[in-house]
Protein backbone atom coordinates (compact mmCIF):
# COMPACT_ATOMS: atom_id res chain seq x y z
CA UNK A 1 0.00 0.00 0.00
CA UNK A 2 1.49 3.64 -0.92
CA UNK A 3 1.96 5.39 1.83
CA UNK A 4 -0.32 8.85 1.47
CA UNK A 5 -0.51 12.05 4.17
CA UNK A 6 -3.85 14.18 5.11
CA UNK A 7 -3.64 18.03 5.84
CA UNK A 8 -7.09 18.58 7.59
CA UNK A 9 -7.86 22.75 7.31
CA UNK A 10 -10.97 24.27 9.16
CA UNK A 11 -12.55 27.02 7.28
CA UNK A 12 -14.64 29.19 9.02
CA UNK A 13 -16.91 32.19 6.87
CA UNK A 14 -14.59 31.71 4.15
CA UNK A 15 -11.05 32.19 5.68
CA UNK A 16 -8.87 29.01 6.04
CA UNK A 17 -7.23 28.41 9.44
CA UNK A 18 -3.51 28.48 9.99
CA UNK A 19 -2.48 27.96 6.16
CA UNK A 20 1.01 28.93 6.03
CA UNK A 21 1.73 26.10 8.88
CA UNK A 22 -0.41 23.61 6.77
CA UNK A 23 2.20 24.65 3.79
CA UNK A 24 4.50 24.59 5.83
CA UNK A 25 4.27 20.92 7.07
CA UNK A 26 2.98 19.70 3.78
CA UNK A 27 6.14 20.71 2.04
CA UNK A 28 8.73 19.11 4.77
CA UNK A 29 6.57 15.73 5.02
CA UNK A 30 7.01 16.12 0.94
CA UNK A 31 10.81 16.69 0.74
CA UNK A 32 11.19 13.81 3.58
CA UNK A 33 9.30 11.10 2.04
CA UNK A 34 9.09 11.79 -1.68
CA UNK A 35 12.02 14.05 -2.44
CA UNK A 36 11.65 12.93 -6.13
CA UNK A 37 8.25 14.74 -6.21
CA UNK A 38 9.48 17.79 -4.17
CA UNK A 39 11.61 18.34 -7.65
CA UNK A 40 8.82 18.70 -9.60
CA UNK A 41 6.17 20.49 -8.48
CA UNK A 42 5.30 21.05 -4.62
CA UNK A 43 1.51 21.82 -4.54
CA UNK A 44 -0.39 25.16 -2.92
CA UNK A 45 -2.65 24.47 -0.52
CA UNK A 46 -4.51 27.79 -1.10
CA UNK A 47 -4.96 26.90 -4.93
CA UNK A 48 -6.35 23.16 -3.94
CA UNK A 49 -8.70 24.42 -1.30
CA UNK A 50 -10.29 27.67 -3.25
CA UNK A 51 -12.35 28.47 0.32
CA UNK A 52 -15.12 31.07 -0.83
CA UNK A 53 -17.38 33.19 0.96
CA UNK A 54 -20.14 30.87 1.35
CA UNK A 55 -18.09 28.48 3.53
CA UNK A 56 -19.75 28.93 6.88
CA UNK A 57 -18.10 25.95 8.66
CA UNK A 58 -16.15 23.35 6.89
CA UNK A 59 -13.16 20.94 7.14
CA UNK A 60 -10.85 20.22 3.68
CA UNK A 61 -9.09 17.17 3.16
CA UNK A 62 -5.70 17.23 1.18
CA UNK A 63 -4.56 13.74 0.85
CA UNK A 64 -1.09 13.45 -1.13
CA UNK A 65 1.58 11.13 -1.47
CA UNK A 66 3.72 9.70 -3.90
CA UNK A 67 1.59 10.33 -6.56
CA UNK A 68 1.02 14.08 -5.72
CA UNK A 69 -2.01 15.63 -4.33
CA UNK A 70 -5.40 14.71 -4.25
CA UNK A 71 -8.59 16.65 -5.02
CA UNK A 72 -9.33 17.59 -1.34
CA UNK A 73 -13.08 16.82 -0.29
CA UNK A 74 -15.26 19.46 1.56
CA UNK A 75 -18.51 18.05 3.80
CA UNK A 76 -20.96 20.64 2.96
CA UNK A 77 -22.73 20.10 6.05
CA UNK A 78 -21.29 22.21 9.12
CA UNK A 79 -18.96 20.71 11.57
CA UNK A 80 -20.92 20.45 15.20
CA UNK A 81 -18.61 21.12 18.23
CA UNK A 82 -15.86 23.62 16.88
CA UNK A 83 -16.02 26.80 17.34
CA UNK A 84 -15.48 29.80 14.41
């Protein structure tokens, strides 16, 4: 089984949560465990998630691993139990 990573973002009223350490930790787990693909291309988080004004209360899902990023998934339903 290929070994894949998650990044988990809240957005709250359209404004992601703590995105430059997201980046941040995206990019080392990248460069540690697939240096190959850290060459190439080293995705943005911001460009993947595309949070808009109607996002009252959601959680993205990045998934990526050796074979790059996935198309992150956002619940449409609000989250219950975290706070904006």
């Amino acid at each position: 089984m290929q070994q894949q990573f998650v990044e988990t973002i809240k957005i709250a009223n359209g404004k992601t949560s703590n995105l430059p350490y997201h980046q941040a930790r995206m990019e080392r787990t990248i460069r540690h465990f697939f240096p190959n693909l850290a060459l190439l291309h080293m995705p943005c988080l911001e460009k993947l998630i595309a949070a808009s004004d109607d996002m009252a209360l959601v959680k993205a899902r990045v998934v990526y691993g050796a074979d790059g990023s996935r198309k992150l998934t956002l619940p449409q339903t609000p989250l219950s139990g975290l706070n904006a």
